[in-house]
Protein backbone atom coordinates (compact mmCIF):
# COMPACT_ATOMS: atom_id res chain seq x y z
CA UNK A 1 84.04 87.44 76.59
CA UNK A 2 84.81 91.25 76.01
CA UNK A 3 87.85 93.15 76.05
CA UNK A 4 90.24 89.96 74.49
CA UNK A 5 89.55 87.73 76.97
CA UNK A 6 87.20 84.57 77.57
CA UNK A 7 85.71 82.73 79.97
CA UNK A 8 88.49 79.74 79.01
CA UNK A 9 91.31 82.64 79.19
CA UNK A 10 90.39 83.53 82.46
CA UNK A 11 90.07 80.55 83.84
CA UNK A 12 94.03 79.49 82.51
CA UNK A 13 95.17 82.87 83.96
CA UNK A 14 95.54 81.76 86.70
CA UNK A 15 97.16 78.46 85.72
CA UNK A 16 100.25 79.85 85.09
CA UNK A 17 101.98 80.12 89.02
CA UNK A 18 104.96 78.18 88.05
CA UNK A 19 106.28 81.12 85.63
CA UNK A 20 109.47 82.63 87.32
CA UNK A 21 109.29 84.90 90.29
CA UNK A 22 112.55 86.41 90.43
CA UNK A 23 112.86 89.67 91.29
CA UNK A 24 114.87 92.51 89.75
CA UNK A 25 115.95 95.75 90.91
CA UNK A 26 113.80 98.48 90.04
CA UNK A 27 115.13 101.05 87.77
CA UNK A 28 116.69 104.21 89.58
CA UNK A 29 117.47 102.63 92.59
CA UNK A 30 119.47 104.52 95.30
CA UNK A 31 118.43 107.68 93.51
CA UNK A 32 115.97 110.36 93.45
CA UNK A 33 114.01 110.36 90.69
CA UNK A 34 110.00 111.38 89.25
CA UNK A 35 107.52 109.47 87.04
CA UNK A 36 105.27 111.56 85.15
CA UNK A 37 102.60 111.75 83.22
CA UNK A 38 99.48 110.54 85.18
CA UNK A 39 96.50 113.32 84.86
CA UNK A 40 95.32 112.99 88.36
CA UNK A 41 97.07 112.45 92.56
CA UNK A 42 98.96 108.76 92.71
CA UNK A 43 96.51 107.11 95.08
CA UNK A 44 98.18 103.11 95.08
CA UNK A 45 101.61 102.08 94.02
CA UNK A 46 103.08 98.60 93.64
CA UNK A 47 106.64 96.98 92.08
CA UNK A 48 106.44 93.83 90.05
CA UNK A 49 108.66 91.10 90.06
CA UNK A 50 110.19 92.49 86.64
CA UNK A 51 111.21 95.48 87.94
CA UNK A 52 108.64 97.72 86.62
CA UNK A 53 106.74 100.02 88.88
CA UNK A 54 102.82 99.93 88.85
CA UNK A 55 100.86 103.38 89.55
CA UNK A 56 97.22 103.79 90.25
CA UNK A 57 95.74 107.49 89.82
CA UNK A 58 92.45 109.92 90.00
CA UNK A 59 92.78 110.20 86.39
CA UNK A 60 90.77 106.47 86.23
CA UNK A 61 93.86 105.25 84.71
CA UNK A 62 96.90 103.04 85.98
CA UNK A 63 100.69 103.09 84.17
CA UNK A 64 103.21 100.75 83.91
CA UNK A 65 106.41 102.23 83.79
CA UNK A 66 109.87 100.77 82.65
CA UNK A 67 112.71 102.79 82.27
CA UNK A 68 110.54 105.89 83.44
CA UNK A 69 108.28 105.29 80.26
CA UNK A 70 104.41 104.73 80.67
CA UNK A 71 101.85 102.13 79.65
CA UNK A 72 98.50 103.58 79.81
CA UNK A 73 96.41 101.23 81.30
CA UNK A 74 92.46 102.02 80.48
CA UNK A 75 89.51 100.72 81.46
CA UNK A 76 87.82 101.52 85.08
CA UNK A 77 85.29 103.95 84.98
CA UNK A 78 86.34 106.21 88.12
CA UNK A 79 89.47 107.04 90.31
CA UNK A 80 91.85 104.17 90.70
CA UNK A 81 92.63 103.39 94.46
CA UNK A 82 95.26 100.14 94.36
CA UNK A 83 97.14 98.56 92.27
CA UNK A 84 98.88 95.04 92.55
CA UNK A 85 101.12 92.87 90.50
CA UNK A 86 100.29 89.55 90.32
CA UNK A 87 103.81 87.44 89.63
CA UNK A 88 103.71 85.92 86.35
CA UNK A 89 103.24 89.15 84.36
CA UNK A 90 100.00 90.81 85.22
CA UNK A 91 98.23 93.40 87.40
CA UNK A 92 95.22 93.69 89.88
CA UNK A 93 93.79 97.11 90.49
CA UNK A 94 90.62 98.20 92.14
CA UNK A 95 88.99 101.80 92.28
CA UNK A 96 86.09 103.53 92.87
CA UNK A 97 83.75 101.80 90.24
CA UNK A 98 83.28 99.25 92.64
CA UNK A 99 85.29 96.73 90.53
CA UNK A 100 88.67 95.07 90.42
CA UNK A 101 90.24 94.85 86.45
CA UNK A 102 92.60 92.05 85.59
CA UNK A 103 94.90 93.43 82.95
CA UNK A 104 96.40 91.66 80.33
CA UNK A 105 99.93 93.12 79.75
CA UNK A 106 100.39 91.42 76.14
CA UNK A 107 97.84 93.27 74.81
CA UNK A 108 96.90 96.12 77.45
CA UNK A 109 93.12 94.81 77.80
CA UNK A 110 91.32 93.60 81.11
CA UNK A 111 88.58 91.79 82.27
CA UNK A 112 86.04 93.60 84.91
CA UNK A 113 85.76 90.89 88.08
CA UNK A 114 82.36 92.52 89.80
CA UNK A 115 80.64 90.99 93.41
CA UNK A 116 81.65 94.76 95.60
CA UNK A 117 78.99 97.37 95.83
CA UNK A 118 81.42 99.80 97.37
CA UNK A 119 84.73 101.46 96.60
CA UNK A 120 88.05 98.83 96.48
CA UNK A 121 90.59 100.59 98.77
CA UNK A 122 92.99 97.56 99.21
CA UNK A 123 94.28 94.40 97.35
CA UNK A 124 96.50 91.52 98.87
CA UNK A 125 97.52 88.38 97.17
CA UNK A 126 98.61 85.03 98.89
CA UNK A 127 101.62 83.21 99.16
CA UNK A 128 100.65 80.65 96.98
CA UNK A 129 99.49 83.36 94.20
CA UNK A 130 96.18 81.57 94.20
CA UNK A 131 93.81 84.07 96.15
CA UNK A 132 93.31 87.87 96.15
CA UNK A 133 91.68 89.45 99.09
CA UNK A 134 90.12 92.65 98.58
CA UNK A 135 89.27 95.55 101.05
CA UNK A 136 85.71 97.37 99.87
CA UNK A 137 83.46 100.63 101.73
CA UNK A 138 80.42 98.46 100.79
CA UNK A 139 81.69 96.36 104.71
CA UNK A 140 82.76 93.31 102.87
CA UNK A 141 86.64 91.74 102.56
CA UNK A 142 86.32 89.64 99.35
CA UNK A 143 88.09 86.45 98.44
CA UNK A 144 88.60 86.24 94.74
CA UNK A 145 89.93 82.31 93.33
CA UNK A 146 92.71 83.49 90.54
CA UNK A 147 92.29 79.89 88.94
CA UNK A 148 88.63 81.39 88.25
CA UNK A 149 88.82 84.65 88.13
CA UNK A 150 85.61 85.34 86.64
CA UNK A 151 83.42 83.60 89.37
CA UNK A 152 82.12 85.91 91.95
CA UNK A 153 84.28 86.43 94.95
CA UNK A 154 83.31 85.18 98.70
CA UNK A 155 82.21 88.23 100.58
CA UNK A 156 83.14 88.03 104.23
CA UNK A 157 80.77 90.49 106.75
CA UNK A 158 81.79 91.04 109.90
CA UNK A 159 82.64 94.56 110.07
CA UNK A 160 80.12 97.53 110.64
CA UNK A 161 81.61 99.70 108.33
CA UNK A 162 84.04 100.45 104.74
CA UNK A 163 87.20 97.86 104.81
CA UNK A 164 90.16 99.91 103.84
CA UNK A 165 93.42 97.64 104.11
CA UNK A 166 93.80 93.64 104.08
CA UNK A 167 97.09 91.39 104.35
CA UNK A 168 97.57 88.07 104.25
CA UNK A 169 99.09 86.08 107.05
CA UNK A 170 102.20 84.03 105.66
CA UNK A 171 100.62 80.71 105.58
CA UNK A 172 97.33 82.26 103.78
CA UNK A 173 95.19 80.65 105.96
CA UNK A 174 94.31 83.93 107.57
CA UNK A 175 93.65 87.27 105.98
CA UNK A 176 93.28 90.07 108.30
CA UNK A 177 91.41 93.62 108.08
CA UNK A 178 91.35 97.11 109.11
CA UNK A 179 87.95 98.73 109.30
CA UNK A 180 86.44 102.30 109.79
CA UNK A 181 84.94 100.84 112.34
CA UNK A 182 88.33 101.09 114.31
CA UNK A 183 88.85 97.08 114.00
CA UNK A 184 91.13 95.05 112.69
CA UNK A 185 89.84 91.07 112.69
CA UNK A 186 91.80 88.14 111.20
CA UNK A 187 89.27 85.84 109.18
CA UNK A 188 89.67 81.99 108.22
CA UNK A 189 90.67 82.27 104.64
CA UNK A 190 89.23 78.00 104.13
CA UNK A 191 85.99 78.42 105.80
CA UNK A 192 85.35 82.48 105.81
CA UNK A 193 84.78 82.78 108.78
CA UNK A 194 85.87 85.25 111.12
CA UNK A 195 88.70 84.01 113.82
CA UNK A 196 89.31 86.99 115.83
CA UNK A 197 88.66 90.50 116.96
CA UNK A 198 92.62 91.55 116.94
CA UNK A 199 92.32 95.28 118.43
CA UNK A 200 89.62 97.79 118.84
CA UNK A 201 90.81 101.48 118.24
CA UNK A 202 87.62 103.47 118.04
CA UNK A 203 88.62 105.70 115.49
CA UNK A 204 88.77 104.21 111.67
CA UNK A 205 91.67 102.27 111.03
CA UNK A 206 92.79 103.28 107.70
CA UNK A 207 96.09 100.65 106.64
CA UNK A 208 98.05 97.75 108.09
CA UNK A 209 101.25 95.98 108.16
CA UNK A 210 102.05 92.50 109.31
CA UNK A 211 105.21 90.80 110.35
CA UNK A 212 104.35 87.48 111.26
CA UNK A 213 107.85 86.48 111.78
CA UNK A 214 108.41 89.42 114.34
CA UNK A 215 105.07 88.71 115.61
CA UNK A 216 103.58 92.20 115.15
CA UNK A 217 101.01 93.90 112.98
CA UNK A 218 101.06 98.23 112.48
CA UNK A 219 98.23 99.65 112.22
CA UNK A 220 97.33 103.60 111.59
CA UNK A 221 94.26 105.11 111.55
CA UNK A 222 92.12 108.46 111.21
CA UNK A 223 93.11 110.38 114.33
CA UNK A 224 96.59 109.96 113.63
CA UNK A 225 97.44 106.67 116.22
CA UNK A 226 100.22 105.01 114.67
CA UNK A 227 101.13 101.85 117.14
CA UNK A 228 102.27 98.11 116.89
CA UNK A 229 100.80 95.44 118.89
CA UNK A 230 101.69 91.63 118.98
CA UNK A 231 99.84 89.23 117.17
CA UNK A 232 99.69 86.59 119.69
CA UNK A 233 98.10 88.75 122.57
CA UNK A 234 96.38 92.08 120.46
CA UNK A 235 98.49 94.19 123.20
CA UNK A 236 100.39 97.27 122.36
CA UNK A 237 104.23 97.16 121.87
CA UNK A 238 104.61 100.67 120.46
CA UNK A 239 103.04 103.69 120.08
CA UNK A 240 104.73 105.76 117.27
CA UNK A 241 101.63 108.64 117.20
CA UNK A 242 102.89 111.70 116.56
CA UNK A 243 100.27 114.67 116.28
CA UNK A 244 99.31 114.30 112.20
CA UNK A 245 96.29 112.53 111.32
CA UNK A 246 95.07 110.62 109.57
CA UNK A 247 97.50 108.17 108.51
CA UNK A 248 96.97 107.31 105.32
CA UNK A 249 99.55 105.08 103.92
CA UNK A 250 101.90 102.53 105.39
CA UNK A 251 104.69 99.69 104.17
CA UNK A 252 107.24 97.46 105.06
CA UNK A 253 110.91 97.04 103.00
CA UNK A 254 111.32 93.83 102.13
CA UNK A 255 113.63 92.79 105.09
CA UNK A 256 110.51 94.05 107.59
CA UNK A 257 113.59 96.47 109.19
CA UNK A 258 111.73 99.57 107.91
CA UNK A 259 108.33 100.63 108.34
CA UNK A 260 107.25 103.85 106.69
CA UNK A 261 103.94 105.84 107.32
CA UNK A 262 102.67 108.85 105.38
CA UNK A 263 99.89 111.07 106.56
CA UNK A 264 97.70 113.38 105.66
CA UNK A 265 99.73 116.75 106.56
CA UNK A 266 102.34 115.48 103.85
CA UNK A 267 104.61 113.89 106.39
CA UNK A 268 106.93 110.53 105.64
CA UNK A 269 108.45 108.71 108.43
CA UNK A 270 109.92 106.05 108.48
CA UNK A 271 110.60 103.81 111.66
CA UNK A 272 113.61 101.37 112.62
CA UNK A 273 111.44 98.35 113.76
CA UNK A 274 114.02 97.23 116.07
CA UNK A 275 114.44 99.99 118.26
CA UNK A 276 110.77 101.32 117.31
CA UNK A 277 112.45 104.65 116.75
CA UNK A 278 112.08 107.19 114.01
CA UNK A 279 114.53 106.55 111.58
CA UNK A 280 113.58 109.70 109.18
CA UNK A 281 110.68 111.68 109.44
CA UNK A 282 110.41 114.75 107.14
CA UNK A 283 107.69 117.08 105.09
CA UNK A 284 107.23 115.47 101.52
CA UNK A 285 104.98 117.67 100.49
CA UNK A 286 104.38 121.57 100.20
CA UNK A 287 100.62 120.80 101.36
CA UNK A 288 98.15 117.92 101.35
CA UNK A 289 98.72 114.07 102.11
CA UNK A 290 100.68 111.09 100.99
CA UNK A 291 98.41 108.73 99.75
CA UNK A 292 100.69 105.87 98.50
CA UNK A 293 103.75 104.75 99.80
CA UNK A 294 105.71 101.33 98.46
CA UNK A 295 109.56 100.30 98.68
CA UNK A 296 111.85 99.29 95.79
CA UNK A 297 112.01 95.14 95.17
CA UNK A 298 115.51 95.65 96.58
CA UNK A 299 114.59 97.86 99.37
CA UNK A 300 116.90 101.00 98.77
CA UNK A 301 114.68 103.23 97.92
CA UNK A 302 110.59 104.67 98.69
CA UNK A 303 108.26 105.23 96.36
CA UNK A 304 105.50 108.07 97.42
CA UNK A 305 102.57 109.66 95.52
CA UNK A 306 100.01 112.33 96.80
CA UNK A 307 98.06 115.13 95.21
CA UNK A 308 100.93 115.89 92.27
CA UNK A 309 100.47 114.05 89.29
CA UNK A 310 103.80 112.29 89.75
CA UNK A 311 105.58 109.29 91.76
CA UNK A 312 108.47 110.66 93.70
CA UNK A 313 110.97 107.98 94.58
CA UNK A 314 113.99 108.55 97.40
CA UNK A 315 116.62 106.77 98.12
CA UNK A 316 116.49 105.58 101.50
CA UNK A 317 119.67 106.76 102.97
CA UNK A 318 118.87 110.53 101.90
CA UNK A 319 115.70 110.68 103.07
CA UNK A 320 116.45 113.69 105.72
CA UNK A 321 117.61 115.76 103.03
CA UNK A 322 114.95 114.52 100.42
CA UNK A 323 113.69 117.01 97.81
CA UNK A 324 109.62 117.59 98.13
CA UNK A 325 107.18 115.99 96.32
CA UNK A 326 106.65 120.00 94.11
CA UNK A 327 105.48 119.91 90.82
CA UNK A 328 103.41 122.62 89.79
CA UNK A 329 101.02 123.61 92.74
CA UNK A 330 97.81 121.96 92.39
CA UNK A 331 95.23 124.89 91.30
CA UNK A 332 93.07 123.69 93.88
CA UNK A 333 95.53 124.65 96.49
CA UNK A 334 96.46 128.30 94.58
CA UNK A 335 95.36 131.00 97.66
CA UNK A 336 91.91 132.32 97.49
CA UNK A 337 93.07 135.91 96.86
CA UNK A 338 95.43 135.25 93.93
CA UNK A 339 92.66 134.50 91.90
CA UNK A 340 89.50 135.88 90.80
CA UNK A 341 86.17 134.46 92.17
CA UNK A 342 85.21 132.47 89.13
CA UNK A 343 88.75 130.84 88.62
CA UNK A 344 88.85 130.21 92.68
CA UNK A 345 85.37 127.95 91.94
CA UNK A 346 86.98 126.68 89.20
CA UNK A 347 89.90 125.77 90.88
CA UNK A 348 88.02 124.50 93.91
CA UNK A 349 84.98 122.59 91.99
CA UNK A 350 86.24 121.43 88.83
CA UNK A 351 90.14 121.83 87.86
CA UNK A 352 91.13 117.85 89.76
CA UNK A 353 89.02 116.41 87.12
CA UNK A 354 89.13 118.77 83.99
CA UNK A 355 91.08 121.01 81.95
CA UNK A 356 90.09 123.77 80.36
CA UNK A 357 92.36 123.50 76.80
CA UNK A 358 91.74 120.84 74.17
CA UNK A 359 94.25 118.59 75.45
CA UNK A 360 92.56 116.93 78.18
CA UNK A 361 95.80 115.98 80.13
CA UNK A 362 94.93 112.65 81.36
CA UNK A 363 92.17 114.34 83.91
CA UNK A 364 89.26 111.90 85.10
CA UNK A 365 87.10 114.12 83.28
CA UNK A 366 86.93 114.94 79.66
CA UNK A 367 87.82 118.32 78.87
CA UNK A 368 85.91 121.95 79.08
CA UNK A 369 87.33 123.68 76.22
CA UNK A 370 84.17 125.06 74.06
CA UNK A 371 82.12 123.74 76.98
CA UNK A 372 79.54 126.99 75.94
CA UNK A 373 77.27 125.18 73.83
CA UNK A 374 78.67 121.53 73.51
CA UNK A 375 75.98 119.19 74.33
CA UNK A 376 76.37 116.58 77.23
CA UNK A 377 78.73 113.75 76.27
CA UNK A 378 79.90 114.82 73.27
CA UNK A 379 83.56 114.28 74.02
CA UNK A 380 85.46 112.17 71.19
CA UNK A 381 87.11 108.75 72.78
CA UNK A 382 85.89 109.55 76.66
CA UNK A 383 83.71 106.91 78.15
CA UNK A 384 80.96 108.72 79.64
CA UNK A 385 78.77 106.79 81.16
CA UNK A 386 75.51 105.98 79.76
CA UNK A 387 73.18 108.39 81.52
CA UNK A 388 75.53 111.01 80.26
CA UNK A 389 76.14 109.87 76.82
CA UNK A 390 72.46 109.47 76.06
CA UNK A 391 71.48 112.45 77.89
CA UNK A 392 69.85 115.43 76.11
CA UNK A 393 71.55 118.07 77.88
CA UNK A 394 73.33 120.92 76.43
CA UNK A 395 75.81 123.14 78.28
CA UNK A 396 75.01 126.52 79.08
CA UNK A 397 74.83 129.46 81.36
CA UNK A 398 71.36 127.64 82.69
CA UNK A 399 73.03 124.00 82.83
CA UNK A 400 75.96 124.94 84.69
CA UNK A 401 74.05 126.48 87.12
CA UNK A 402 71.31 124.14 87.70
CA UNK A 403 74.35 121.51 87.97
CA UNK A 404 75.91 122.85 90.50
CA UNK A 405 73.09 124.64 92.21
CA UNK A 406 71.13 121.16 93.16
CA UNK A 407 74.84 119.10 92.28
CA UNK A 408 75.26 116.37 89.83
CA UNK A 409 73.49 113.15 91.90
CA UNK A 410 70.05 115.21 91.23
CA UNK A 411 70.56 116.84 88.25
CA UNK A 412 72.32 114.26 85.79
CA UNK A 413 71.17 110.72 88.26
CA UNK A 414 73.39 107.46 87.45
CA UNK A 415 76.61 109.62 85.91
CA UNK A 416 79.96 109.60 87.25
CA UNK A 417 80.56 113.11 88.86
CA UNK A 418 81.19 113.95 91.70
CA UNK A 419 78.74 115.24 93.96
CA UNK A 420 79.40 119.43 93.79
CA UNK A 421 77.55 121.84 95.19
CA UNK A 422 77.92 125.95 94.73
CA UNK A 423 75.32 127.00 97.10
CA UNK A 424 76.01 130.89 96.43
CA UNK A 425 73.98 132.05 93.45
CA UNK A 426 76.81 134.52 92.69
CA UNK A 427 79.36 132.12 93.20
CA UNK A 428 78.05 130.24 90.14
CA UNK A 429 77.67 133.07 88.09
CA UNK A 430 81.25 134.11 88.53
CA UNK A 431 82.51 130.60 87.68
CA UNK A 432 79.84 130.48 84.33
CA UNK A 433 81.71 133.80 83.33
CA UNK A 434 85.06 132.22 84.14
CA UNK A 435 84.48 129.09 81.57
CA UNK A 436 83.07 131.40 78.91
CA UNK A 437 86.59 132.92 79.25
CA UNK A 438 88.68 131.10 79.88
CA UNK A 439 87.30 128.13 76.75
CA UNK A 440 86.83 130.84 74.44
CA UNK A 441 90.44 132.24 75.28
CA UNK A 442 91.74 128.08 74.48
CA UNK A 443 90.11 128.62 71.30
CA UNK A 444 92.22 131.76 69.82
């Protein structure tokens, strides 16, 4: 087996449940503080049971941080969506490659567990630390066995469209979903088979929270419906919607006293679930959404991330008076008339993935500086995929154009960009000038 692992390895990882679970509190607790670093938005955040706090980003990459210092965590081949600790000292994540990675912390390596054929939006692991479920576009919740987690996962269908959250109910005998088909069904975790159609919201249902011991389950979704129904009956016991959609991140603090919900104007919220009453609610953001949201082990403060390339943690208690989630200001959001046409396109098309200097800043793309001439894939230490690497393309005033004139799913079939399409002739030209520019300036 690849990447310092082995079949035998893999098969023991998951043999060793009985290490300690105890938790400790996270570092900066009850204070405001940033993690930086990452190349790319936060799009998943988790705590382990050490204290460190686990970040999954654009930039393909996730970090462990501990005492606000990274580990670099390398190995999936496209933006990383979720990330989850697994309790005796490793992590889960799952991204847009279609696969989950299994990383071993000892050495920083991981193991590639395959069986979706869609993006992995959500992980949840069982009480008993035995299963994972997993939450995939391709329609399918997967059930992967940690005692084997090399053999292919169970693949439960049942939904007409992408999966986007799971949880597990607190036996683990039931894992339920949330669907852009505007479900959310509860499936028998023994048999795979689906138990019940919980709610139907008709727009997609994009995360979920369960409280089994209040006997609810949250659920928000793309047109902004934020509500709480019981478990027992499906029917509705709150509606929280305010007029921001879509809701794209929700948690619990560990006490299930706090709910909070991020959206997709850049709101966070956070709602006293025994009144069902808004606790906080305030702009983290200057613009765009909050992707992530996750609480501290010990519940005092929120961890956010969004389009910056940092975490931004709050305590609690000061969440009115929070500072914003800054930064620099994305270039992507810089107004069209502060820049030139060919840096706007830039901006717009290229600048989330790529820099333009030699240091490549962590971006899910490899650099553009002395992209004039530099054939396709040629890179040092980026792993292009293979279409790419073996490609006989060189870049150039033609290239570019012809890239982003037909956009990179015709031109360059089987690599991992992004589909991007300039449809105005001139529009291209302007940003061809722009590189020439703005690489050969990187080079004086």
């Amino acid at each position: 087996m690849s990447d310092g692992w082995s079949n035998r390895q893999g098969r023991a990882f998951g043999l060793g449940l009985a290490l300690s679970l105890a938790a400790l509190p996270c570092a900066g607790a009850g204070e405001f503080f940033t993690l930086k670093g990452h190349g790319g938005p936060i799009k998943g955040i988790d705590v382990t049971q050490d204290g460190a706090i686990a970040t999954a980003s654009f930039d393909n990459s996730v970090g462990l941080w501990r005492d606000g210092v990274p580990l670099w965590l390398e190995g999936h081949r496209a933006a990383v969506n979720v990330v989850l600790d697994l309790p005796w000292g490793a992590l889960l994540s799952g991204a847009d490659d279609f696969d989950l990675r299994l990383w071993n912390l000892d050495t920083g390596t991981s193991v590639a567990l395959t069986g979706h054929q869609g993006k992995v939006m959500a992980l949840a692991l069982s009480p008993d630390g035995r299963t994972v479920a997993s939450a995939s576009w391709d329609g399918f919740v997967g059930l992967w066995d940690l005692t084997d987690p090399l053999a292919p996962p169970r693949l439960l269908r049942g939904h007409g469209s992408g999966v986007n959250d799971v949880v597990f109910s607190r036996d683990g005998t039931l894992v339920y979903s949330g669907s852009s088909d505007g479900t959310v069904r509860a499936w028998d975790v023994a048999t795979g088979a689906p138990k019940r159609l919980l709610l139907e919201n008709g727009f997609g249902v994009n995360k979920i929270v369960l409280n089994e011991a209040a006997g609810w389950l949250a659920y928000g979704a793309v047109d902004g419906v934020t509500r709480i129904v019981s478990l027992e009956t499906g029917e509705q016991i709150a509606d929280l919607t305010l007029e921001r959609r879509p809701i794209l991140a929700m948690a619990a603090n560990p006490e299930g006293s706090l709910l909070a919900i991020g959206d997709g104007e850049g709101y966070i919220s956070v709602i006293d679930t025994g009144a069902w009453r808004y606790a906080a609610d305030f702009r983290a953001t200057l613009r765009g959404p909050v992707w992530a949201l996750h609480f501290s082990s010990d519940g005092e403060n929120i961890h956010a991330g969004g389009l910056d390339t940092a975490m931004y943690s709050w305590p609690v208690d000061g969440l009115k008076d929070g500072a914003r989630m800054v930064g620099e200001t994305p270039s992507f959001l810089v107004p069209a008339d502060a820049v030139g046409n060919g840096e706007r396109q830039y901006n717009r098309k290229c600048s989330i993935c790529h820099a333009l200097g030699p240091d490549g800043e962590r971006r899910a793309g490899p650099t553009l500086h002395r992209i004039m001439g530099r054939a396709a894939g040629a890179v040092e230490d980026y792993p292009y995929s293979t279409t790419l690497a073996t490609s006989d393309i060189v870049w150039s005033d033609t290239s570019i154009d012809a890239l982003f004139d037909i956009g990179p799913d015709d031109y360059i079939t089987g690599s991992k960009m992004p589909q991007q399409i300039i449809t105005d002739p001139q529009d291209r030209q302007d940003l061809i000038a722009f590189l020439k520019r703005a690489t050969q300036a990187n080079e004086e």
